[in-house]
PDB file of N, CA and C in Angstrom:
ATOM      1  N   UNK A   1     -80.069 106.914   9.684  1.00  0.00           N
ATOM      2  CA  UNK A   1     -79.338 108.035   9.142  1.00  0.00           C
ATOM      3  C   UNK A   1     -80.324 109.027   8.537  1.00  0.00           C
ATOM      4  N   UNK A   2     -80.263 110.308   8.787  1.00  0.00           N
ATOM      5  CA  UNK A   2     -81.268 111.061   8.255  1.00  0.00           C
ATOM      6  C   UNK A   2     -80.535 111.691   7.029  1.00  0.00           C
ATOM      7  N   UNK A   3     -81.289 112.073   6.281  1.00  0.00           N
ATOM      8  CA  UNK A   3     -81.149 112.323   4.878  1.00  0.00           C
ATOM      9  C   UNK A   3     -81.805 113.837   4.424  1.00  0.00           C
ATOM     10  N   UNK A   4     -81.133 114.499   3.899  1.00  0.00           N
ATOM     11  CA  UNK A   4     -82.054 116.150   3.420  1.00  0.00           C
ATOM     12  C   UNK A   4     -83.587 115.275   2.388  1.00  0.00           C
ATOM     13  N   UNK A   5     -83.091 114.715   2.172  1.00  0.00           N
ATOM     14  CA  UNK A   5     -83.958 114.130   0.933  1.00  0.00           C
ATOM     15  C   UNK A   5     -84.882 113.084   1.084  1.00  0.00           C
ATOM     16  N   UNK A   6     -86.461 112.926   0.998  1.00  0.00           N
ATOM     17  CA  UNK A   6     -87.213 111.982   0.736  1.00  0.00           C
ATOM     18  C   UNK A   6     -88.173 111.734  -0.281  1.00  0.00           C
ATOM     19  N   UNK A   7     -87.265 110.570  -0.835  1.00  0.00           N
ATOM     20  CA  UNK A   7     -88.337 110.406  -2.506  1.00  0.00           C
ATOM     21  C   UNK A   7     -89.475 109.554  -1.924  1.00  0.00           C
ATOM     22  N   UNK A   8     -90.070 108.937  -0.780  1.00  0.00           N
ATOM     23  CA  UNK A   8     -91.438 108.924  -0.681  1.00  0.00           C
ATOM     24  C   UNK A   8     -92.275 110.115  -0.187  1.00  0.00           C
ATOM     25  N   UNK A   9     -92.087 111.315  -0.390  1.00  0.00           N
ATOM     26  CA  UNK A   9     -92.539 112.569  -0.104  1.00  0.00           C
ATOM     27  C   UNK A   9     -92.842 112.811  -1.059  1.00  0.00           C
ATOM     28  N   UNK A  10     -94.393 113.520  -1.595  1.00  0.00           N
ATOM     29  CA  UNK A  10     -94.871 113.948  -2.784  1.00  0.00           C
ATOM     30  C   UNK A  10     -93.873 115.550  -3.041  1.00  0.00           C
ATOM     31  N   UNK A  11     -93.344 115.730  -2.088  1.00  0.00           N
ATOM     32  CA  UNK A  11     -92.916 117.668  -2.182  1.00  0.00           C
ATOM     33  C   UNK A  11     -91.627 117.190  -2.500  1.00  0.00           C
ATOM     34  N   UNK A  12     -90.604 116.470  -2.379  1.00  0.00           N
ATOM     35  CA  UNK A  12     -89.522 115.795  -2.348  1.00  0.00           C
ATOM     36  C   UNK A  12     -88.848 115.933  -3.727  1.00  0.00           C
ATOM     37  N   UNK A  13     -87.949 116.882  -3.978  1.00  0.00           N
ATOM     38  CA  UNK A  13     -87.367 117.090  -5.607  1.00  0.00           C
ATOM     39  C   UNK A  13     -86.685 115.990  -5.963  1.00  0.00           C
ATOM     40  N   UNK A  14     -86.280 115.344  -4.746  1.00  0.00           N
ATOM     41  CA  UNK A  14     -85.570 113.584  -5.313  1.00  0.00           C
ATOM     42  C   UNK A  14     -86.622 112.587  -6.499  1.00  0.00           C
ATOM     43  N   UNK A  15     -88.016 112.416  -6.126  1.00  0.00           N
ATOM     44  CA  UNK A  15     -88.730 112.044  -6.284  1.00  0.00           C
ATOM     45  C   UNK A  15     -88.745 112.334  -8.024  1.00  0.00           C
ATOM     46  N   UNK A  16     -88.251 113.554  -8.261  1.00  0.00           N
ATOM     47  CA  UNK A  16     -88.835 113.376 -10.248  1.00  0.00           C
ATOM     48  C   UNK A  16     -87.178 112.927 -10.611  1.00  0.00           C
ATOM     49  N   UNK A  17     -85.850 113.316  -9.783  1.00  0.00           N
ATOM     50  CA  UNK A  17     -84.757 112.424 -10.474  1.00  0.00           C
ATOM     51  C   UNK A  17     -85.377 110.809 -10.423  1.00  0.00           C
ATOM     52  N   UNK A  18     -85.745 110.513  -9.334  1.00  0.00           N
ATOM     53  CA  UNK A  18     -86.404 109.069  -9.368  1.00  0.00           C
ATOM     54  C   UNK A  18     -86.715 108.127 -10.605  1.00  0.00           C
ATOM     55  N   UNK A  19     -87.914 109.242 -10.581  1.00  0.00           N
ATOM     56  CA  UNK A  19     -88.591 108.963 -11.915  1.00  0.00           C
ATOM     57  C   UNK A  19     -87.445 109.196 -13.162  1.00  0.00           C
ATOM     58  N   UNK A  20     -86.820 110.176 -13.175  1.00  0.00           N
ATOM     59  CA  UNK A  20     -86.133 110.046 -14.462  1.00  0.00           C
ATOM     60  C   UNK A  20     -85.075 109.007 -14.438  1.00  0.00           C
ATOM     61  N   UNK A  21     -84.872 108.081 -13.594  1.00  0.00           N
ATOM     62  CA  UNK A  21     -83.924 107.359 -13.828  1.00  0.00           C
ATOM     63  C   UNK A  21     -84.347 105.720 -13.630  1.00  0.00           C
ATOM     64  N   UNK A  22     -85.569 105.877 -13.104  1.00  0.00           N
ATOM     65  CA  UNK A  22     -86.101 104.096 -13.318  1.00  0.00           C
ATOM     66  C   UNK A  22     -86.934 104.325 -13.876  1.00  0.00           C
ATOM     67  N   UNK A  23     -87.174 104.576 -15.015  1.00  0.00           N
ATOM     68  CA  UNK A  23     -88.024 104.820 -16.371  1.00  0.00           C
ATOM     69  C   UNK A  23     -86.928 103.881 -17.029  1.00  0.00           C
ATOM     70  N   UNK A  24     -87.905 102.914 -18.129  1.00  0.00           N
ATOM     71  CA  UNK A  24     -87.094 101.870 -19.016  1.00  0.00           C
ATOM     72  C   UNK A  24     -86.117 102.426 -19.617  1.00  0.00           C
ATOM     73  N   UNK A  25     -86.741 103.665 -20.701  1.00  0.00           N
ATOM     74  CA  UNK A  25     -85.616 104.046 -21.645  1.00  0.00           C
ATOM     75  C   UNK A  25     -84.057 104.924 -20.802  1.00  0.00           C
ATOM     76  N   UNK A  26     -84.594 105.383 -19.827  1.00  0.00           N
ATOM     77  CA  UNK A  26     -83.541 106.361 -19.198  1.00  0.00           C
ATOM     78  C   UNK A  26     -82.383 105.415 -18.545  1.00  0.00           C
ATOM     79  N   UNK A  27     -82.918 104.520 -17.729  1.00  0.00           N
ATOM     80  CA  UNK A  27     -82.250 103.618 -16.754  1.00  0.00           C
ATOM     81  C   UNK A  27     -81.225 102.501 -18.392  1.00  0.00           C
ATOM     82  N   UNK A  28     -81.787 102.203 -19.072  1.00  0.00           N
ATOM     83  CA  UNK A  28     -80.999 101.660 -20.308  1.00  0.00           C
ATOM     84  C   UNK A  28     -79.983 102.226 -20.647  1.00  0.00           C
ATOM     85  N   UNK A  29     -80.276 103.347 -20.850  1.00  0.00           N
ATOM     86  CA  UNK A  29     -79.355 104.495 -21.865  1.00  0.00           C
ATOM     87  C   UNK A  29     -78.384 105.133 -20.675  1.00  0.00           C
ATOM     88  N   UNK A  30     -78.468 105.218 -19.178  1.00  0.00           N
ATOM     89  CA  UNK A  30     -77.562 105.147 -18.109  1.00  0.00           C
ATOM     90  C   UNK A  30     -76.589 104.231 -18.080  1.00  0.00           C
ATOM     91  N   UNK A  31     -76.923 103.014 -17.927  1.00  0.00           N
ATOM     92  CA  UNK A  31     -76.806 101.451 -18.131  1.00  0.00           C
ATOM     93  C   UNK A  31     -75.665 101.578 -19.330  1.00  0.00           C
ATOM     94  N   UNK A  32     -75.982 101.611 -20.951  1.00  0.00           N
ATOM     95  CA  UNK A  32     -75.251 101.448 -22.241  1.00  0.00           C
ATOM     96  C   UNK A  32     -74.062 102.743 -21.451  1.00  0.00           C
ATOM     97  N   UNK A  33     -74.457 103.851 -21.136  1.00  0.00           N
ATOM     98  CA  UNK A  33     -73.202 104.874 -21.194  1.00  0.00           C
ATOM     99  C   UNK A  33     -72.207 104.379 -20.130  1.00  0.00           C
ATOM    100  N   UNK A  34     -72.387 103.319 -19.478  1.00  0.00           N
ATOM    101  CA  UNK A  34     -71.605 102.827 -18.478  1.00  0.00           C
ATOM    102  C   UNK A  34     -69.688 102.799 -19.331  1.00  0.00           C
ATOM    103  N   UNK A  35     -70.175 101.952 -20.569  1.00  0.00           N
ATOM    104  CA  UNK A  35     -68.778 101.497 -21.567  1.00  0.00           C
ATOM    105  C   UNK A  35     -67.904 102.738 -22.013  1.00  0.00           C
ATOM    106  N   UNK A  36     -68.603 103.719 -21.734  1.00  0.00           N
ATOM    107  CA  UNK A  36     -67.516 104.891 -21.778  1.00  0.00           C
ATOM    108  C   UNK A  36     -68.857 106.103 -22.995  1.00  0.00           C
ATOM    109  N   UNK A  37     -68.033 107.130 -23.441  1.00  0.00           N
ATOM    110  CA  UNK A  37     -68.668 107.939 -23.987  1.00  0.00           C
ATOM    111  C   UNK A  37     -69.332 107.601 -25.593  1.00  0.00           C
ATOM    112  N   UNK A  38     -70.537 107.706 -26.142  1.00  0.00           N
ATOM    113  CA  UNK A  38     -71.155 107.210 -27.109  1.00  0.00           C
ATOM    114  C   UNK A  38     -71.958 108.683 -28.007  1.00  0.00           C
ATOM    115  N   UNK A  39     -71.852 108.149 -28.921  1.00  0.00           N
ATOM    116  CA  UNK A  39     -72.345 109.008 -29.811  1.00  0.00           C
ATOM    117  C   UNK A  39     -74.079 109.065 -29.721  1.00  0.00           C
ATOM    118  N   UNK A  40     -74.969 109.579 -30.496  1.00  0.00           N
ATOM    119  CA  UNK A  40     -76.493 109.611 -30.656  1.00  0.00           C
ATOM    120  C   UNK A  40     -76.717 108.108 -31.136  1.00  0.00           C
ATOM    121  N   UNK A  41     -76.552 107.820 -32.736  1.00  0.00           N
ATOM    122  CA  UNK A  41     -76.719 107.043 -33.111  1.00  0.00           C
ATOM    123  C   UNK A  41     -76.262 105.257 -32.295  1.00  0.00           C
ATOM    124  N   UNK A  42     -75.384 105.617 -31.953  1.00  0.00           N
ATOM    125  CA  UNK A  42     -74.217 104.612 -31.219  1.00  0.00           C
ATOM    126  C   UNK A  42     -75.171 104.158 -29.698  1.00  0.00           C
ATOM    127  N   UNK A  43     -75.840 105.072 -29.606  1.00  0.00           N
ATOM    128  CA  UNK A  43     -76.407 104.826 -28.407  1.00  0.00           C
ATOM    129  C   UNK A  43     -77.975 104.650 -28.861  1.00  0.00           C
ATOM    130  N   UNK A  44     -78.303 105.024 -29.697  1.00  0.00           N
ATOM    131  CA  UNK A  44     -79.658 104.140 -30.381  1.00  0.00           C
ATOM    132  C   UNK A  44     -79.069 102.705 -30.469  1.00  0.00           C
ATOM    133  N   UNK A  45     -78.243 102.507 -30.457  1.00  0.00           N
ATOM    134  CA  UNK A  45     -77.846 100.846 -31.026  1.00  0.00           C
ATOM    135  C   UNK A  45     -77.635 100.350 -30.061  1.00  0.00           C
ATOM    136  N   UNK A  46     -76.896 100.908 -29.149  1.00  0.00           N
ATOM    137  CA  UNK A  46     -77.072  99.855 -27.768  1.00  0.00           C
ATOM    138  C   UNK A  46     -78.473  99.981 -27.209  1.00  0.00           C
ATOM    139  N   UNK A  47     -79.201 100.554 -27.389  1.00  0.00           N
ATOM    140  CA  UNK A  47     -80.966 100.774 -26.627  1.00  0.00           C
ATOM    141  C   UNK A  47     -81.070 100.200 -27.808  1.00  0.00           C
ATOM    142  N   UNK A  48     -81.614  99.043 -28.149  1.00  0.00           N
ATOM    143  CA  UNK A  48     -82.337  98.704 -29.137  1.00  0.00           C
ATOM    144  C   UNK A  48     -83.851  98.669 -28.905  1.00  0.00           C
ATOM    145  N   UNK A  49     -84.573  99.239 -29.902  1.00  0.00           N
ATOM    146  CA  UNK A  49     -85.920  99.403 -30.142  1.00  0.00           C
ATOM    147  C   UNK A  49     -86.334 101.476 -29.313  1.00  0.00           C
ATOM    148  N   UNK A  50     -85.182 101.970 -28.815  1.00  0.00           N
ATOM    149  CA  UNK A  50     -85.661 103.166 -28.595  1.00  0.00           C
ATOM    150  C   UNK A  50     -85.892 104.390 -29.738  1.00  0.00           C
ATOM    151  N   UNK A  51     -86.774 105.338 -29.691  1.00  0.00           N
ATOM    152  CA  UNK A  51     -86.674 105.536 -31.226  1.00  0.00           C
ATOM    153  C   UNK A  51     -86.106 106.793 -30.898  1.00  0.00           C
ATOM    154  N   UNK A  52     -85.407 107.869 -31.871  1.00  0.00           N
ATOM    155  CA  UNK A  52     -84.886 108.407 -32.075  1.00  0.00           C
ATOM    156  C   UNK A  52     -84.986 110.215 -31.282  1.00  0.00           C
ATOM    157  N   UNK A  53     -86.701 110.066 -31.617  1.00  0.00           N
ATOM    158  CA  UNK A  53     -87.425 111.223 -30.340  1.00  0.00           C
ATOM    159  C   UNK A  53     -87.326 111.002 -29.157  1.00  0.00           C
ATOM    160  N   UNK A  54     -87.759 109.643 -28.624  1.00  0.00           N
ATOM    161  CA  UNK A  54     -87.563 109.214 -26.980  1.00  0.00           C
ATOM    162  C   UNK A  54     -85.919 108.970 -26.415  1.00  0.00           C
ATOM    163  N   UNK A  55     -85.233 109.093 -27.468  1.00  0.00           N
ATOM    164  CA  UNK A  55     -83.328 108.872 -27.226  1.00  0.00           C
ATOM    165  C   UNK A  55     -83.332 110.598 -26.976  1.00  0.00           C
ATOM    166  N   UNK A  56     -83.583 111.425 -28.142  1.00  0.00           N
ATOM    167  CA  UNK A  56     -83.551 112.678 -27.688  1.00  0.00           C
ATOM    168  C   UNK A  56     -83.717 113.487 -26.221  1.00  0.00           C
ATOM    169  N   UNK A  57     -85.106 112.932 -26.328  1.00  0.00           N
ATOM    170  CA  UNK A  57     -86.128 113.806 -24.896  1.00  0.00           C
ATOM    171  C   UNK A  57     -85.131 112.956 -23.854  1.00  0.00           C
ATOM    172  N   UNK A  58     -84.505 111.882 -23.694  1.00  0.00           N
ATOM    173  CA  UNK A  58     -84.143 111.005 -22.675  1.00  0.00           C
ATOM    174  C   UNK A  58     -82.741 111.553 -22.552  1.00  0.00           C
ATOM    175  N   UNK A  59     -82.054 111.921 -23.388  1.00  0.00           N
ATOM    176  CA  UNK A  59     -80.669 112.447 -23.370  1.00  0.00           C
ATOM    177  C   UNK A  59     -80.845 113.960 -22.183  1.00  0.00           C
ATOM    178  N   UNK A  60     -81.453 114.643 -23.408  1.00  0.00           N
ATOM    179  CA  UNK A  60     -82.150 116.182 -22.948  1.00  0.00           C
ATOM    180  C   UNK A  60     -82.590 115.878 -21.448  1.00  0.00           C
ATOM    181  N   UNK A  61     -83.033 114.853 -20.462  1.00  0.00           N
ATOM    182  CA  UNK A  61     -83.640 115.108 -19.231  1.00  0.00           C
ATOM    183  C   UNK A  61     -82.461 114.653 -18.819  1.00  0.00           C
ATOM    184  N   UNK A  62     -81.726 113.543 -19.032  1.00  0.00           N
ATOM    185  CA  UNK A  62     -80.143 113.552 -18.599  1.00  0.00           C
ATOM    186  C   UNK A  62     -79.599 114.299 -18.409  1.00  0.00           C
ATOM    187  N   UNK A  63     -79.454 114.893 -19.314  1.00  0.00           N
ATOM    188  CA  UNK A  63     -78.133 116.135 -19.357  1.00  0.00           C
ATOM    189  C   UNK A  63     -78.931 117.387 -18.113  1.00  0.00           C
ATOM    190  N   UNK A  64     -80.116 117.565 -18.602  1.00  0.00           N
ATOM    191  CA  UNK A  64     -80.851 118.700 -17.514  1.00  0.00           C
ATOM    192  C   UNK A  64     -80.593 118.194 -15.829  1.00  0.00           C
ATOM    193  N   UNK A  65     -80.695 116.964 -15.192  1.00  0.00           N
ATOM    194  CA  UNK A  65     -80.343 116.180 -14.326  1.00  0.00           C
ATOM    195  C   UNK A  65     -78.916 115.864 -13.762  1.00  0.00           C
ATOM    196  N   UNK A  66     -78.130 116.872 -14.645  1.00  0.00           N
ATOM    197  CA  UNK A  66     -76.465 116.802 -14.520  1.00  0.00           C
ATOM    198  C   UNK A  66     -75.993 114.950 -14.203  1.00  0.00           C
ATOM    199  N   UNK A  67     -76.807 114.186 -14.897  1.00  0.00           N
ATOM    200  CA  UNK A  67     -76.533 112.888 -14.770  1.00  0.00           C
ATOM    201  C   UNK A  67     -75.417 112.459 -16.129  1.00  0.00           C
ATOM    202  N   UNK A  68     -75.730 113.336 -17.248  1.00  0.00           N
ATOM    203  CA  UNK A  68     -75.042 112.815 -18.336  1.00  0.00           C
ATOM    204  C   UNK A  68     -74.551 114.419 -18.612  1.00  0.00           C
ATOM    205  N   UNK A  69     -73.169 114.054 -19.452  1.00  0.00           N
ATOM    206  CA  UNK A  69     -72.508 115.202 -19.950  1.00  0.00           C
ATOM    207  C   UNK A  69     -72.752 115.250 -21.660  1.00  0.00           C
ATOM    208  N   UNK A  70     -73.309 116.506 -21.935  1.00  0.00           N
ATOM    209  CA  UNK A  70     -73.234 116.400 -23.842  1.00  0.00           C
ATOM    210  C   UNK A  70     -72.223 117.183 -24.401  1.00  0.00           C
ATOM    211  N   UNK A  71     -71.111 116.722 -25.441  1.00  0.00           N
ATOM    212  CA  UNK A  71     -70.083 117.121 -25.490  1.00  0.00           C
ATOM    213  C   UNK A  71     -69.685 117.397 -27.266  1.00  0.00           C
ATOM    214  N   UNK A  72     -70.253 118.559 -27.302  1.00  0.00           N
ATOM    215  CA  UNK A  72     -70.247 119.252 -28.591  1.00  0.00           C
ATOM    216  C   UNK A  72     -68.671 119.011 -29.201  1.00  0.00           C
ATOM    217  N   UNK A  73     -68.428 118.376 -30.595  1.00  0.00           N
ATOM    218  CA  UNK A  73     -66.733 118.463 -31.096  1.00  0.00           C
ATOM    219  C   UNK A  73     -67.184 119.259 -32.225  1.00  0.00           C
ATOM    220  N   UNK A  74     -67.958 119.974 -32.779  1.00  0.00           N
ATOM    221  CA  UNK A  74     -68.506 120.510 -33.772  1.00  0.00           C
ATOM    222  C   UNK A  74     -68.640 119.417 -35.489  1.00  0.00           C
ATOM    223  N   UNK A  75     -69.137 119.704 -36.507  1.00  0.00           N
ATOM    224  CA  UNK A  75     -68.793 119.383 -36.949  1.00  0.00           C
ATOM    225  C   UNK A  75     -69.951 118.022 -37.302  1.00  0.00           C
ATOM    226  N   UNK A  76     -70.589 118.189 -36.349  1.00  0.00           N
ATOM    227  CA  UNK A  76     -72.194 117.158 -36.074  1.00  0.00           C
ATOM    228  C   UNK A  76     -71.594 116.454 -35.630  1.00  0.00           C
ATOM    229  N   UNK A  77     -70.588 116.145 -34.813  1.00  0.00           N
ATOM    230  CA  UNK A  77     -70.418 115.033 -33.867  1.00  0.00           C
ATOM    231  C   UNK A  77     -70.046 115.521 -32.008  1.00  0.00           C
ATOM    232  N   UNK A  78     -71.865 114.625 -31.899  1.00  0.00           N
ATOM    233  CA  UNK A  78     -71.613 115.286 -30.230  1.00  0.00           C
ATOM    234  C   UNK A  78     -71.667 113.515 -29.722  1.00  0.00           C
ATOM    235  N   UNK A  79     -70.632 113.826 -28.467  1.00  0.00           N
ATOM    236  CA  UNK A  79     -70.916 112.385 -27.468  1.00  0.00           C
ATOM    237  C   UNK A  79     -71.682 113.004 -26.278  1.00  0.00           C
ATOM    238  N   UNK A  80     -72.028 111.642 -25.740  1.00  0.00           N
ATOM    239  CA  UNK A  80     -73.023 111.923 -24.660  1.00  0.00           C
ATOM    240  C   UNK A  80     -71.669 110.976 -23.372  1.00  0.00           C
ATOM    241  N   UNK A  81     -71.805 111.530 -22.280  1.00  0.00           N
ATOM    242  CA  UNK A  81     -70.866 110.461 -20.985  1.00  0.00           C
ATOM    243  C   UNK A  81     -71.572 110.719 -19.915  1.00  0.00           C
ATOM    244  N   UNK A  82     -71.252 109.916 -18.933  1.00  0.00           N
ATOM    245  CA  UNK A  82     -71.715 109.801 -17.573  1.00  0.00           C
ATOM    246  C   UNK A  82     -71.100 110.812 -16.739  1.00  0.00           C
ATOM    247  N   UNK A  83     -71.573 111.783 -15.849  1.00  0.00           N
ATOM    248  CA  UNK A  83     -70.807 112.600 -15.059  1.00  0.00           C
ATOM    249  C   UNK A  83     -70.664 111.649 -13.945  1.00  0.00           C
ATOM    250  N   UNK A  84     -70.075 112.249 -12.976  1.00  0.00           N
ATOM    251  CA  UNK A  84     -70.031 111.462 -11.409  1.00  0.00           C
ATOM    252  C   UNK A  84     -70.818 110.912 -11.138  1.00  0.00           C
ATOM    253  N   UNK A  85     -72.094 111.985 -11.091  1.00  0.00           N
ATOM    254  CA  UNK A  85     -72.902 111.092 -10.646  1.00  0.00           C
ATOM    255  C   UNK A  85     -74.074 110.341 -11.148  1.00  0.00           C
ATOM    256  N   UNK A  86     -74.188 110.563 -12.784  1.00  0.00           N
ATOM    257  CA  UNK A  86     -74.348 109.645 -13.471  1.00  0.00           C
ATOM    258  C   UNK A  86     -74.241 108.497 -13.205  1.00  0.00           C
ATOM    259  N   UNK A  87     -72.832 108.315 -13.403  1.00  0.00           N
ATOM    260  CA  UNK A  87     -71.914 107.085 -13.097  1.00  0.00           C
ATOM    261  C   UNK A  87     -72.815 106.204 -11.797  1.00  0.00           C
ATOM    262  N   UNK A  88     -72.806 107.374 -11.031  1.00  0.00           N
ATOM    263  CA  UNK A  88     -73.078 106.655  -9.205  1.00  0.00           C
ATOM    264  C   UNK A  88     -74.486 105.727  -9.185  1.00  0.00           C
ATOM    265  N   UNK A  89     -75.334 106.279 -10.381  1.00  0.00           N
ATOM    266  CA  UNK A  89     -76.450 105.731 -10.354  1.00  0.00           C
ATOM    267  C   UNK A  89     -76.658 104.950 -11.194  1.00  0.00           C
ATOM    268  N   UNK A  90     -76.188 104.792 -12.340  1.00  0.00           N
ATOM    269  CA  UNK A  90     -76.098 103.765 -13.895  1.00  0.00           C
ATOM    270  C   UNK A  90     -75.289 102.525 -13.329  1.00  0.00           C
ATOM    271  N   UNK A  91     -74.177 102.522 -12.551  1.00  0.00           N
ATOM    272  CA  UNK A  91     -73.761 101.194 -11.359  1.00  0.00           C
ATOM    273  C   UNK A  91     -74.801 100.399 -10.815  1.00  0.00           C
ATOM    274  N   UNK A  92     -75.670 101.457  -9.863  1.00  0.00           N
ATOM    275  CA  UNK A  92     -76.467 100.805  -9.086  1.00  0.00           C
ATOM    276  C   UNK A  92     -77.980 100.336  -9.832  1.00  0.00           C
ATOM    277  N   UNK A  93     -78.034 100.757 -11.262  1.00  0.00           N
ATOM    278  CA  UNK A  93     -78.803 100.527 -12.305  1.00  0.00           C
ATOM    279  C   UNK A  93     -78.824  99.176 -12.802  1.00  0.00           C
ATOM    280  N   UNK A  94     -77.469  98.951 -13.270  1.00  0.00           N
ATOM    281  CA  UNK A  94     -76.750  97.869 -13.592  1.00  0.00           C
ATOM    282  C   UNK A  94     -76.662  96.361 -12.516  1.00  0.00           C
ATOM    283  N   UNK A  95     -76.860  97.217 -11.319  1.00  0.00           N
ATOM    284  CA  UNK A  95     -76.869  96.040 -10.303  1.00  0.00           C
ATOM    285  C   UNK A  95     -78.648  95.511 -10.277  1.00  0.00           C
ATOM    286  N   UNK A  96     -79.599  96.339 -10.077  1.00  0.00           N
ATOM    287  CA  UNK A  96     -80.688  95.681 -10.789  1.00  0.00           C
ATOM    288  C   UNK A  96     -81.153  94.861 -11.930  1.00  0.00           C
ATOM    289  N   UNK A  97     -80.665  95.415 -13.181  1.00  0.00           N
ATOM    290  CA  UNK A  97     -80.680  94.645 -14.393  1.00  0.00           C
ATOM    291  C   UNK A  97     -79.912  93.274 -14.411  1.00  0.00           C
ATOM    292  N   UNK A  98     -79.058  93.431 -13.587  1.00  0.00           N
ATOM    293  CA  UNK A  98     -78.016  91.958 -12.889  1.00  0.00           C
ATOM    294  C   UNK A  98     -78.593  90.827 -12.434  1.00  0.00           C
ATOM    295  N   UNK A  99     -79.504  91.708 -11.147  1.00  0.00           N
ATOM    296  CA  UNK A  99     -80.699  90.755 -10.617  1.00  0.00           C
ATOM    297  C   UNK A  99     -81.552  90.359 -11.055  1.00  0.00           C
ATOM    298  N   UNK A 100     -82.317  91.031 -11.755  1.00  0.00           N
ATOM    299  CA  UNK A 100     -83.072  90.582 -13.231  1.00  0.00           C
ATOM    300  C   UNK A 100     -82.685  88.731 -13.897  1.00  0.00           C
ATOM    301  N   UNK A 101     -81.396  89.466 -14.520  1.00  0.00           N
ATOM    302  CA  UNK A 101     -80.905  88.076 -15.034  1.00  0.00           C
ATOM    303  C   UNK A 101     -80.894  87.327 -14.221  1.00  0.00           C
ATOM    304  N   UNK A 102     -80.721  87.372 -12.954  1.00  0.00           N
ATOM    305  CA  UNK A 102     -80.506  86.168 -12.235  1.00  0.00           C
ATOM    306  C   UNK A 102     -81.737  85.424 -12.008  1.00  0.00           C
ATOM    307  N   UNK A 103     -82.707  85.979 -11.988  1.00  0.00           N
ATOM    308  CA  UNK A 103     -84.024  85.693 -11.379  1.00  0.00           C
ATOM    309  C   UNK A 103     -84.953  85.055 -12.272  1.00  0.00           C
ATOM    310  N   UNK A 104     -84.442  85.394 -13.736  1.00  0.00           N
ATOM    311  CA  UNK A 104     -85.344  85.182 -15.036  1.00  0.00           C
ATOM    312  C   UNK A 104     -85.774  83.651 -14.915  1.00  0.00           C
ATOM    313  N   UNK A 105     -84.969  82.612 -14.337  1.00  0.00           N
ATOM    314  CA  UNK A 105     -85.527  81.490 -14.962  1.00  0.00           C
ATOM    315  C   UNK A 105     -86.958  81.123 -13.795  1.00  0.00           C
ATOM    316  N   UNK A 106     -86.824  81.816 -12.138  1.00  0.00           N
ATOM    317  CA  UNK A 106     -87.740  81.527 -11.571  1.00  0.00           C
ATOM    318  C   UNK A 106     -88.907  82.645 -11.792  1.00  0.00           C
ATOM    319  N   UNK A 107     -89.155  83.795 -12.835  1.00  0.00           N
ATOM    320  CA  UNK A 107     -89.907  84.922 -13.552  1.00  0.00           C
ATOM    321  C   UNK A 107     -90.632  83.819 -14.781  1.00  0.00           C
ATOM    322  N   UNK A 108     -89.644  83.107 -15.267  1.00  0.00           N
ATOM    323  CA  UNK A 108     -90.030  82.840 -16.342  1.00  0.00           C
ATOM    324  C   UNK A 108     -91.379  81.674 -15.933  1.00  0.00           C
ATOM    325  N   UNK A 109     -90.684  80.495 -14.936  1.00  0.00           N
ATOM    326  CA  UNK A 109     -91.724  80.035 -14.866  1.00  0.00           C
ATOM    327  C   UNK A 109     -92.775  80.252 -13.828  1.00  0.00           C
ATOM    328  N   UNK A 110     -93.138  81.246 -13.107  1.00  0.00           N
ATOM    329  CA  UNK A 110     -94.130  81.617 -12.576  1.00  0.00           C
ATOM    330  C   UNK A 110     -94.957  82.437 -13.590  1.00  0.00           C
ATOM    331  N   UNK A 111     -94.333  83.015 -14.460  1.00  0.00           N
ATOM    332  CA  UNK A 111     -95.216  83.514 -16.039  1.00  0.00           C
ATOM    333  C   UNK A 111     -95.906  82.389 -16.661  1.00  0.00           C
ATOM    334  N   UNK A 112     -95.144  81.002 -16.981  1.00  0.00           N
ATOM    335  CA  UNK A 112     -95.754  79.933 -17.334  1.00  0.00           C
ATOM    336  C   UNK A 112     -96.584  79.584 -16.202  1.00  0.00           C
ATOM    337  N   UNK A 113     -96.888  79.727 -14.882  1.00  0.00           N
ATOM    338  CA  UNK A 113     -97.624  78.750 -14.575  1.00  0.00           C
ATOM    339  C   UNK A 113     -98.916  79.326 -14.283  1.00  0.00           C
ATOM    340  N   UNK A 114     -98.614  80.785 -14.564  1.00  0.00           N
ATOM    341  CA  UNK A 114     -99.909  81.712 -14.053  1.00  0.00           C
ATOM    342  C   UNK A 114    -100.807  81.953 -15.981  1.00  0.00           C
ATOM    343  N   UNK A 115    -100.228  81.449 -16.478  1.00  0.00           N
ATOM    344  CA  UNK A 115    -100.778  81.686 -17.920  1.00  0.00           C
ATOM    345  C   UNK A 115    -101.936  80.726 -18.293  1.00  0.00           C
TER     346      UNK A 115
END
């Protein structure tokens, strides 16, 4: 199937969504917005250990990426949500981090045996 798009192409504009979305903190914070719409803080808490500048800059390349929606109620309370296609990719995010778990106990001990 041919595709307009190739993210193994250095010229390829797919290639920096790429990057912005299998990056730890981004692909997480895709991942947490899965449960529906979350506040700043609310979503520091499901990313645990992200700090407060890298939640920022990570929101900010979201939202620039039309991956996440930021949704001003005034009043200092903004939520952050998944647009479409957010959504389309924080799924298939989720299905990695899935595999992950599954895999951990034969990760874990090839870590032990190479140590």
């Amino acid at each position: 199937m041919d595709r307009p798009f190739d993210a193994f192409s250095a010229l390829c504009p797919s290639r920096s969504v790429v990057d912005d979305v299998t990056d730890r903190w981004p692909a997480l914070v895709l991942i947490a917005l899965l449960e529906g719409p979350l506040r700043f803080a609310e979503t520091a808490r499901a990313v645990s250990g992200i700090s407060d500048r890298m939640l920022s800059r990570t929101l900010t390349t979201l939202v620039g990426d039309g991956l996440v929606v930021r949704d001003d109620r005034g009043e200092q309370h903004v939520e952050y949500a998944l647009t479409p296609s957010g959504h389309r990719i924080a799924v298939a995010l989720r299905g990695v981090v899935d595999a992950v778990y599954d895999v951990m106990p034969e990760v874990l001990a090839a870590r032990a045996a190479s140590a």
